[in-house]
Protein backbone atom coordinates (compact mmCIF):
# COMPACT_ATOMS: atom_id res chain seq x y z
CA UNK A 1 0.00 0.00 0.00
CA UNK A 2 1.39 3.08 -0.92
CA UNK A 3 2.54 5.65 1.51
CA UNK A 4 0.57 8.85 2.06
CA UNK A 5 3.44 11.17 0.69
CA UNK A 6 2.80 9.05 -2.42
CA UNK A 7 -0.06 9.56 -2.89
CA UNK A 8 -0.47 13.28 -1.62
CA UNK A 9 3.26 14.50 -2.63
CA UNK A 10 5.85 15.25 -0.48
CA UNK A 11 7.03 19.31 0.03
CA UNK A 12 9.13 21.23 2.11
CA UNK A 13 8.33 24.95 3.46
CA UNK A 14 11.21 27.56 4.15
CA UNK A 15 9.67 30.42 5.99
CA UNK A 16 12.03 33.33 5.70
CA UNK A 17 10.16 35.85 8.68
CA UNK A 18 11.65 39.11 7.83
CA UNK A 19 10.30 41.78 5.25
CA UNK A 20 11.05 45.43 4.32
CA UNK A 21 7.95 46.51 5.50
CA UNK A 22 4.86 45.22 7.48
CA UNK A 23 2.05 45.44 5.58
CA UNK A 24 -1.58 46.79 7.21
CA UNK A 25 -3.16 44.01 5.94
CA UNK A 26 -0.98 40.66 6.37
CA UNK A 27 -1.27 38.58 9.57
CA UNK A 28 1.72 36.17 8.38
CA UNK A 29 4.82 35.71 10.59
CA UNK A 30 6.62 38.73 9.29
CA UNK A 31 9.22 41.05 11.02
CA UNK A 32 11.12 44.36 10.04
CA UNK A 33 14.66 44.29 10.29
CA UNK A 34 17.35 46.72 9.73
CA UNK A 35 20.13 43.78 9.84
CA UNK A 36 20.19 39.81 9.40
CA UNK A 37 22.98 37.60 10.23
CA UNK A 38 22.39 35.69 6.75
CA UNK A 39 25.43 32.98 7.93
CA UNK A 40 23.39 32.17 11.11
CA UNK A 41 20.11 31.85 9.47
CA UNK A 42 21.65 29.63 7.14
CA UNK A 43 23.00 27.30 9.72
CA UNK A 44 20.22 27.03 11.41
CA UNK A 45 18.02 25.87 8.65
CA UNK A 46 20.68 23.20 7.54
CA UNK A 47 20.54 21.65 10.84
CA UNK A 48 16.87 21.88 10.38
CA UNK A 49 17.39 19.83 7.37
CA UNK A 50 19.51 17.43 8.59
CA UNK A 51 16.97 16.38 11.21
CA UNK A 52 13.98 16.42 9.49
CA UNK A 53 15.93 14.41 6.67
CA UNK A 54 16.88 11.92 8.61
CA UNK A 55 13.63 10.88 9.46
CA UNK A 56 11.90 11.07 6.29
CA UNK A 57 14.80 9.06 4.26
CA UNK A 58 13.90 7.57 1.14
CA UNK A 59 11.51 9.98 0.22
CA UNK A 60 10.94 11.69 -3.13
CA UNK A 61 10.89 15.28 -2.90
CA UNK A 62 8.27 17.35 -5.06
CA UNK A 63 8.73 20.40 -4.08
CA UNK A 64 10.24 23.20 -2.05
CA UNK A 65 8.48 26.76 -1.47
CA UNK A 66 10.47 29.46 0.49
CA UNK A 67 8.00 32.02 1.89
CA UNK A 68 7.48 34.23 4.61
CA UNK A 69 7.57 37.19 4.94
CA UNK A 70 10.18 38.40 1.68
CA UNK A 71 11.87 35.54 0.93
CA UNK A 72 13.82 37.98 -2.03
CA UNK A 73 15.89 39.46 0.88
CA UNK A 74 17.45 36.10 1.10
CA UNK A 75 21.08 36.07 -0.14
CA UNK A 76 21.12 33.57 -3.19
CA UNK A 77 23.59 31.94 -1.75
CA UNK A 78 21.55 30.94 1.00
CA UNK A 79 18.91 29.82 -1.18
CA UNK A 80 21.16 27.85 -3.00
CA UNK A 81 23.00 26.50 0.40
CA UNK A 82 19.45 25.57 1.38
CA UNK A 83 18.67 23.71 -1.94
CA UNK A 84 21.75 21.80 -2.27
CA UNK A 85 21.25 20.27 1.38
CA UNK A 86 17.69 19.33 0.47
CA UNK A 87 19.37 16.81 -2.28
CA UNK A 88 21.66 15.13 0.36
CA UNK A 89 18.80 14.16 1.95
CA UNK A 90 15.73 13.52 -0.79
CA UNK A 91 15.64 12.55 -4.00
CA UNK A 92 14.48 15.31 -6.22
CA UNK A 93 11.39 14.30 -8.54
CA UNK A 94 12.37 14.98 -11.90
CA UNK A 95 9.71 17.92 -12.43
CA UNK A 96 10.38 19.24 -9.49
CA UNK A 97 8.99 22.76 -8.50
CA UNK A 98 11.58 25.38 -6.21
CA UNK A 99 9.19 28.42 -5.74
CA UNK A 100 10.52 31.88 -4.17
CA UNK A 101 8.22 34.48 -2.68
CA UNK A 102 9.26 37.72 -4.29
CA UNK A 103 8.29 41.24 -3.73
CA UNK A 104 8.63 43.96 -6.64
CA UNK A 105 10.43 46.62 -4.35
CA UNK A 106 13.41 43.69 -3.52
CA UNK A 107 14.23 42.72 -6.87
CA UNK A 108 17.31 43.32 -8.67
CA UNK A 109 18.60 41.56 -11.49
CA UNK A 110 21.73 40.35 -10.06
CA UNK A 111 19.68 38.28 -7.39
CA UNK A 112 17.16 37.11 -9.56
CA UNK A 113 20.27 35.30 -11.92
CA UNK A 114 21.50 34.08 -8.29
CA UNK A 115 18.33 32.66 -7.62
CA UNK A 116 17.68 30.49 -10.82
CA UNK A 117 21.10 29.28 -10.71
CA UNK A 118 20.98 27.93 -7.35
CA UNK A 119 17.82 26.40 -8.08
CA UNK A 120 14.55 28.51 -8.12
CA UNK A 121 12.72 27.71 -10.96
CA UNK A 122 9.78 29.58 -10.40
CA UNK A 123 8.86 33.05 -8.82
CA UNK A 124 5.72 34.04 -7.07
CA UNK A 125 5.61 38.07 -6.97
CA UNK A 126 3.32 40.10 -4.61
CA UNK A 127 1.94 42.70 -7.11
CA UNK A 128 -1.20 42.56 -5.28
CA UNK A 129 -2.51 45.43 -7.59
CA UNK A 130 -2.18 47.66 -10.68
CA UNK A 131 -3.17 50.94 -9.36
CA UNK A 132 -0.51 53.46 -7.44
CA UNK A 133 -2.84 54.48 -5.29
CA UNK A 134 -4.41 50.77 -3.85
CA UNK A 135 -0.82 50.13 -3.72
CA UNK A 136 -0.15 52.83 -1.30
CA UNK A 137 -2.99 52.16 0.98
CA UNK A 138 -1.95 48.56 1.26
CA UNK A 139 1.12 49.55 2.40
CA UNK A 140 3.51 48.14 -0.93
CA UNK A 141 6.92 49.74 -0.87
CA UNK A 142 6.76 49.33 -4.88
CA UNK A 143 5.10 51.78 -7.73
CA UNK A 144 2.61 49.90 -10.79
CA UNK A 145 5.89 50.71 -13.00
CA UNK A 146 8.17 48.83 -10.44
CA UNK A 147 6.12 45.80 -10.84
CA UNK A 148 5.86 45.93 -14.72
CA UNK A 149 9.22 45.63 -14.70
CA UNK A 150 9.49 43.32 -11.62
CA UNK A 151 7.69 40.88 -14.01
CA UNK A 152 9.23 41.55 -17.27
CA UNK A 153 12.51 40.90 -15.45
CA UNK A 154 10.84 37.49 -13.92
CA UNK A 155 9.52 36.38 -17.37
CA UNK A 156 12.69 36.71 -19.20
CA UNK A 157 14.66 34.54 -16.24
CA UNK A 158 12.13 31.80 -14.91
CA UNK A 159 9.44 29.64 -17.06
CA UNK A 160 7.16 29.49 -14.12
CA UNK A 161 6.47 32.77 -12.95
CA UNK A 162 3.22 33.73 -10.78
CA UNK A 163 2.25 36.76 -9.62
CA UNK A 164 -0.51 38.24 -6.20
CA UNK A 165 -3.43 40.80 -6.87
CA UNK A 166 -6.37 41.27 -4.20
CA UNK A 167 -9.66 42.05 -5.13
CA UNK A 168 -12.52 43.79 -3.06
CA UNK A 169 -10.16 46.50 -2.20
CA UNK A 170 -11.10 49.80 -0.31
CA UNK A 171 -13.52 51.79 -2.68
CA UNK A 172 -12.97 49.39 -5.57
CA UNK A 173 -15.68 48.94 -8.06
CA UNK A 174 -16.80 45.94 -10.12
CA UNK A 175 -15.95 47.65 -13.09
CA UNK A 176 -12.32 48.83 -11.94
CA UNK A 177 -11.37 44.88 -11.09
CA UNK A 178 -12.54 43.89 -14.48
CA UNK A 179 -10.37 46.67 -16.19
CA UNK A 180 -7.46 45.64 -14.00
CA UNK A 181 -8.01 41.46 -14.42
CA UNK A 182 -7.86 42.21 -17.93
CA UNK A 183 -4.76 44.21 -17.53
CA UNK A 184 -3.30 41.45 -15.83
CA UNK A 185 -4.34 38.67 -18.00
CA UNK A 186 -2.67 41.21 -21.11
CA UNK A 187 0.81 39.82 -19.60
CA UNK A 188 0.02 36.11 -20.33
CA UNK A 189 0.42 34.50 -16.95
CA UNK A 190 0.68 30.83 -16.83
CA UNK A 191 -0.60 31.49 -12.63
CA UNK A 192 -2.72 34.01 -10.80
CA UNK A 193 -3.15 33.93 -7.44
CA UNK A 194 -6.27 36.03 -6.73
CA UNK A 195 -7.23 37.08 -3.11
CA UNK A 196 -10.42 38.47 -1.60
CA UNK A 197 -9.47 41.27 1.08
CA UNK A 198 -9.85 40.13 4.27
CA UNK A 199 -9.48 42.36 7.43
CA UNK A 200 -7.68 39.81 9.93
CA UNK A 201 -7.97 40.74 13.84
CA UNK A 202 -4.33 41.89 15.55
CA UNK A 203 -3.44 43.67 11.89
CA UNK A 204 -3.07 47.40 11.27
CA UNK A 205 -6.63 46.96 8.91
CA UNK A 206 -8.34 44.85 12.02
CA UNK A 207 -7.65 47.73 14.40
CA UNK A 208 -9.18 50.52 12.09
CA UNK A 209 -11.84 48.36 10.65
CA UNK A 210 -12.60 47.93 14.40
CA UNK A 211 -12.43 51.43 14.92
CA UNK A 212 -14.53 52.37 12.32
CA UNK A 213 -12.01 54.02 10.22
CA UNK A 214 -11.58 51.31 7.21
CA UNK A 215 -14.16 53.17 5.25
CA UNK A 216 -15.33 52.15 1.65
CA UNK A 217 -14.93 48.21 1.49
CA UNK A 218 -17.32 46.58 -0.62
CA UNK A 219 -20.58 44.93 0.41
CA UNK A 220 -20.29 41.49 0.30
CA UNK A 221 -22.44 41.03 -2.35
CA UNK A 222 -20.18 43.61 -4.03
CA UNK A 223 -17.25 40.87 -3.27
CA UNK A 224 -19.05 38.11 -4.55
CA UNK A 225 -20.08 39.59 -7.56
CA UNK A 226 -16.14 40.07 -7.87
CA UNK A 227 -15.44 36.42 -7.52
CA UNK A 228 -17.78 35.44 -10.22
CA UNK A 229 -16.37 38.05 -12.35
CA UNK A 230 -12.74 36.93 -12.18
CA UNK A 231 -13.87 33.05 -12.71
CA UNK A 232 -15.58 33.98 -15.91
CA UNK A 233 -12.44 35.89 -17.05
CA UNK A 234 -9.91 33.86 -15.92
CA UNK A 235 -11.64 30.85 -17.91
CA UNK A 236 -12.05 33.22 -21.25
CA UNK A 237 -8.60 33.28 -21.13
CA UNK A 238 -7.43 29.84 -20.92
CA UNK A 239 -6.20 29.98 -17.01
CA UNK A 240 -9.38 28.86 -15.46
CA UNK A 241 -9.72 28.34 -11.18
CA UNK A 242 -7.96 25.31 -10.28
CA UNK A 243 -8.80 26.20 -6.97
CA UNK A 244 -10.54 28.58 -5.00
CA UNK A 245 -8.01 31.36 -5.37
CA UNK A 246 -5.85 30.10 -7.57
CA UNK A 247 -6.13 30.26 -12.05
CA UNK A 248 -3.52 28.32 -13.94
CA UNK A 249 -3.13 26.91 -17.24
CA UNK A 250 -3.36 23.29 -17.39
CA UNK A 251 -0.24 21.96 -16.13
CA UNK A 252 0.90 24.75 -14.52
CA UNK A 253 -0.67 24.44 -11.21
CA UNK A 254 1.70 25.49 -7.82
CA UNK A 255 2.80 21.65 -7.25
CA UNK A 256 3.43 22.67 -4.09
CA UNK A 257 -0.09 24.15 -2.93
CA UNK A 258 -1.77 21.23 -4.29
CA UNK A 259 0.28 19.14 -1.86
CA UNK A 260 -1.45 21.20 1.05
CA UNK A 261 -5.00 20.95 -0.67
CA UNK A 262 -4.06 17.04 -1.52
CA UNK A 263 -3.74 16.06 1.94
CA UNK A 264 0.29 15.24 0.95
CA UNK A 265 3.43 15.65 3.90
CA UNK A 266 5.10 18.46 4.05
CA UNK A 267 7.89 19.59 6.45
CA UNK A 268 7.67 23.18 7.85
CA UNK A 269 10.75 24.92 8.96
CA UNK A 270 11.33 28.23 9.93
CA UNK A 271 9.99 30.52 12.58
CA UNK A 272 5.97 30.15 12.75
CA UNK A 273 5.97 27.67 9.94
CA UNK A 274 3.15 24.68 10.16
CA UNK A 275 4.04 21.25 8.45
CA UNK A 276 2.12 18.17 7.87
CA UNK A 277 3.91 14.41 8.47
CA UNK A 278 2.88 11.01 8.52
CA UNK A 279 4.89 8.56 9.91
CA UNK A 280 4.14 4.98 10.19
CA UNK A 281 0.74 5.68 9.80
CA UNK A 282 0.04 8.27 12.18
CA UNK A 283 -0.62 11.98 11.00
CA UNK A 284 1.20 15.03 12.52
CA UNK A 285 1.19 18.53 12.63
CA UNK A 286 3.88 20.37 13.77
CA UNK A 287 4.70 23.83 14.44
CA UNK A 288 7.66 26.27 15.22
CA UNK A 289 8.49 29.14 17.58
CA UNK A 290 7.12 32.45 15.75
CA UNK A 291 9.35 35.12 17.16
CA UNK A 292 12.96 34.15 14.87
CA UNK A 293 15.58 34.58 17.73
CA UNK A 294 13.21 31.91 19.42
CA UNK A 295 13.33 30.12 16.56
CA UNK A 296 17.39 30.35 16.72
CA UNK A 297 17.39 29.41 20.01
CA UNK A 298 15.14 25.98 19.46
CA UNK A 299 16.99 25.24 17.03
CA UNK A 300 20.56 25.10 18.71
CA UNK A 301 18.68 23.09 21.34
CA UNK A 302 18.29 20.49 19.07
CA UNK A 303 14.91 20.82 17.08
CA UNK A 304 13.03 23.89 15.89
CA UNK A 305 9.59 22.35 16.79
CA UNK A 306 7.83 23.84 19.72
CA UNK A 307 4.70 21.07 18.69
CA UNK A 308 4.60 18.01 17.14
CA UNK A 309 0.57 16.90 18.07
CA UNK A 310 -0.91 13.27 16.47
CA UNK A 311 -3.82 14.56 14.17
CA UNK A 312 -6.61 12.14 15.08
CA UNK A 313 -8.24 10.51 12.05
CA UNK A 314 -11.71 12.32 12.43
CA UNK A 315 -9.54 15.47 12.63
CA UNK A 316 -7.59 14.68 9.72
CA UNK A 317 -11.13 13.56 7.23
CA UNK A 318 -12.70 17.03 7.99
CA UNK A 319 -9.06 18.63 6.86
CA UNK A 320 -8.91 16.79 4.05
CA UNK A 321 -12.62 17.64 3.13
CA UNK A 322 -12.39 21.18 3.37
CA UNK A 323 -8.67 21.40 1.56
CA UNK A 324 -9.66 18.96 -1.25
CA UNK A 325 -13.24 20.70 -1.91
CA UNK A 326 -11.22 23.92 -2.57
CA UNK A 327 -10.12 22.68 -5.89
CA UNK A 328 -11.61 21.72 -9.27
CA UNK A 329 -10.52 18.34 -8.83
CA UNK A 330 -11.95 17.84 -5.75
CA UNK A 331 -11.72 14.47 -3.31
CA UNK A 332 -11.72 10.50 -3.75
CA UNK A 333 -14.14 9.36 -1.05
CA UNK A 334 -12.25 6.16 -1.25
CA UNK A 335 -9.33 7.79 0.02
CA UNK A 336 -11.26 9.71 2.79
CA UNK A 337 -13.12 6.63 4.19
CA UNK A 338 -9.36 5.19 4.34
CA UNK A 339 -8.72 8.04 6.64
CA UNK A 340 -11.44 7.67 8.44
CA UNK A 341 -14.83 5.32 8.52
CA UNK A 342 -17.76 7.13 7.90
CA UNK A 343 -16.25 10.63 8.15
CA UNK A 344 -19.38 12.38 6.30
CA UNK A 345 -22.97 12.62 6.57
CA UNK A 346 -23.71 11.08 2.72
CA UNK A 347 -27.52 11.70 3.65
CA UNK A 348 -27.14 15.41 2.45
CA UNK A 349 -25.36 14.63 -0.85
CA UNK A 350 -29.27 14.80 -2.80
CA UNK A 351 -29.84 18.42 -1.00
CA UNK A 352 -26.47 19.91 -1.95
CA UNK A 353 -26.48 18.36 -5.14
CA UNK A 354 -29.93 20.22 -6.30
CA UNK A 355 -28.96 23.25 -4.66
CA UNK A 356 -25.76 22.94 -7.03
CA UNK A 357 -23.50 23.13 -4.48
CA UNK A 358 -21.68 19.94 -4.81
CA UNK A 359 -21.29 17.35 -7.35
CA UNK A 360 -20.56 13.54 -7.39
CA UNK A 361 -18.89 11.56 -10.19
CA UNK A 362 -18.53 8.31 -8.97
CA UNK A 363 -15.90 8.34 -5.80
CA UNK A 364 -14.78 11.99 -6.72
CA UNK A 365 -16.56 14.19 -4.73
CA UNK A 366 -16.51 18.48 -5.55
CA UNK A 367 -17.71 21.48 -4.81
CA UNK A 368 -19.65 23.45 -7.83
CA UNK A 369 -18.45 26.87 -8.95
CA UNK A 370 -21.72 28.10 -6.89
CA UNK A 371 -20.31 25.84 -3.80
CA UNK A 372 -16.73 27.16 -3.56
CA UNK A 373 -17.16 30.64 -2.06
CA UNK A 374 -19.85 29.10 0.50
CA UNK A 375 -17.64 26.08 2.00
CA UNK A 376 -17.99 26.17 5.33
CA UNK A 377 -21.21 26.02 5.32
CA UNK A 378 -21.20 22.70 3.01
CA UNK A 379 -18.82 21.27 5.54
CA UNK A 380 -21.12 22.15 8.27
CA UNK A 381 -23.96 19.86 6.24
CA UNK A 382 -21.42 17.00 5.21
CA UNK A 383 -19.27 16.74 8.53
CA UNK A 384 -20.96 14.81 11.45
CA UNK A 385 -22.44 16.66 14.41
């Protein structure tokens, strides 16, 4: 029987938790720094490497995504450093995907060419959007010209090259995200990754939403209307949703993500990054410190986990429902009553299915177009009480 890495895929996260700038909107492990001791970091996620490696051996590796917070600020020697340790310990799959997080304000050519020859093939650039002024209240470092060429520059260095926008933006109108979706789509992306706005609590946007000073966000029928929108354009042009936020021409899907939305392994390292092991059967998520001299500190203790937590199976079917129903392809119920015996309520399958919500082909289980944007409450129907 095969292994769950083998049938998922098998990834590895490099959180990088320092950026230029904090943006008012992000709630990801990101810090400002003036300095980095790039040597220390670097030694610290080897030995990372060489202990998650050494329990994982024989294991193909599909793919490796450093994010964070602005991975671009990473020396490319580190990158590469950090790549070439990953082969002592996994064999590399023959297609496999090295994404970098990159942001337009920290690009220059001469790190870019550092990049791909240490082993990045493919670039994922937080544009987030095509209008100076957006960009400014969301807090970007980086001008619409910046990121023109920020891509350009991408393009003509990686084959694989995605690239951030976020819709339902302060005093946006349906008509302005069409114009600027169909600017976007005039640079022939292979990948979009296409985010609603959302105003998370402990951010600069959740304390003036809270204080009644985020004015002029869209209603949410306003938002939803926006979503509908960019599915019809995306699929006019030829990169149609592959997932809930994510467009991509066929075959050009983030291997990586769909190892998360697969229910694959995947190791996390870094400060505050999550991973996703199964060993000998059992299911595990683990976490790291999130503040990085913590982190540092973990880590020349012996292990930069602060949790490693058995995922029980019930846990683990209602993840794997509500990942796999974010994509096109959706889930193999044989697979999830593997995971777990009877782990939804099949009884509601004729109700969602007229309300065209869900669909079933055989074992493969997905959510409609209609269903995707309303998820949680289909997984409130399907899971058990």
């Amino acid at each position: 029987m095969p292994e769950n890495w083998q049938i998922g895929g098998f990834g590895l996260y490099v959180h990088w938790p320092f950026c230029a700038s904090k943006c008012p909107y992000c709630d990801f492990n990101s810090h400002v720094a003036t300095t980095i001791d790039q040597s220390a970091w670097l030694e610290a996620y080897l030995a990372e490497l060489r202990r998650v490696g050494a329990e994982t051996e024989g294991r193909v590796l599909d793919s490796i995504y450093f994010g964070g917070g602005t991975p671009s600020l990473m020396a490319p020697e580190t990158v590469a450093a950090i790549i070439d340790e990953a082969k002592q310990h996994w064999t590399f799959a023959n297609d496999i995907e090295i994404t970098l997080e990159a942001n337009p304000s920290s690009i220059e050519a001469q790190n870019f060419a550092g990049y791909r020859d240490g082993g990045v093939n493919r670039v994922s650039m937080g544009i987030q959007a095509l209008n100076n002024d957006d960009l400014r209240k969301l807090g970007r470092l980086h001008s619409v010209d910046e990121a023109k060429q920020a891509l350009t520059l991408a393009k003509s260095l990686f084959s694989r090259v995605n690239f951030d926008l976020i819709y339902a933006r302060q005093d946006q109108s349906i008509e302005a995200w069409d114009e600027e979706l169909r600017e976007a789509l005039s640079f022939e992306p292979s990948h979009l990754s296409m985010y609603q706005l959302t105003i998370e609590p402990g951010t600069a946007f959740g304390a003036r939403h809270e204080a009644g000073k985020l004015l002029g966000l869209p209603l949410d029928e306003q938002a939803t209307e926006m979503f509908f929108l960019t599915q019809r354009i995306t699929r006019d042009a030829g990169i149609p949703a592959y997932e809930v936020s994510n467009h991509a021409r066929p075959g050009d899907e983030s291997r990586h993500n769909l190892i998360y939305w697969r229910s694959g392994d995947w190791l996390g390292i870094g400060p505050g990054a999550h991973g996703r092991i199964t060993l000998n059967g059992t299911r595990y998520a683990t976490e790291t410190a999130l503040a990085p001299n913590e982190w540092l500190k973990t880590v020349s203790q012996g292990s930069g986990e602060s949790l490693r937590d058995v995922i029980p199976a019930d846990e683990w079917a209602a993840e794997f429902l509500l990942m796999g129903l974010r994509t096109a392809e959706g889930i193999d119920l044989a697979r999830l009553n593997k995971i777990h015996e009877n782990p939804i309520n099949v009884n509601k399958f004729k109700d969602l299915i007229e309300l065209d919500l869900i669909d079933l082909d055989g074992n493969t289980l997905r959510a409609t177009e209609n269903g995707r944007p309303v998820l949680n409450g289909i997984l409130r129907e399907l899971l058990p009480d």
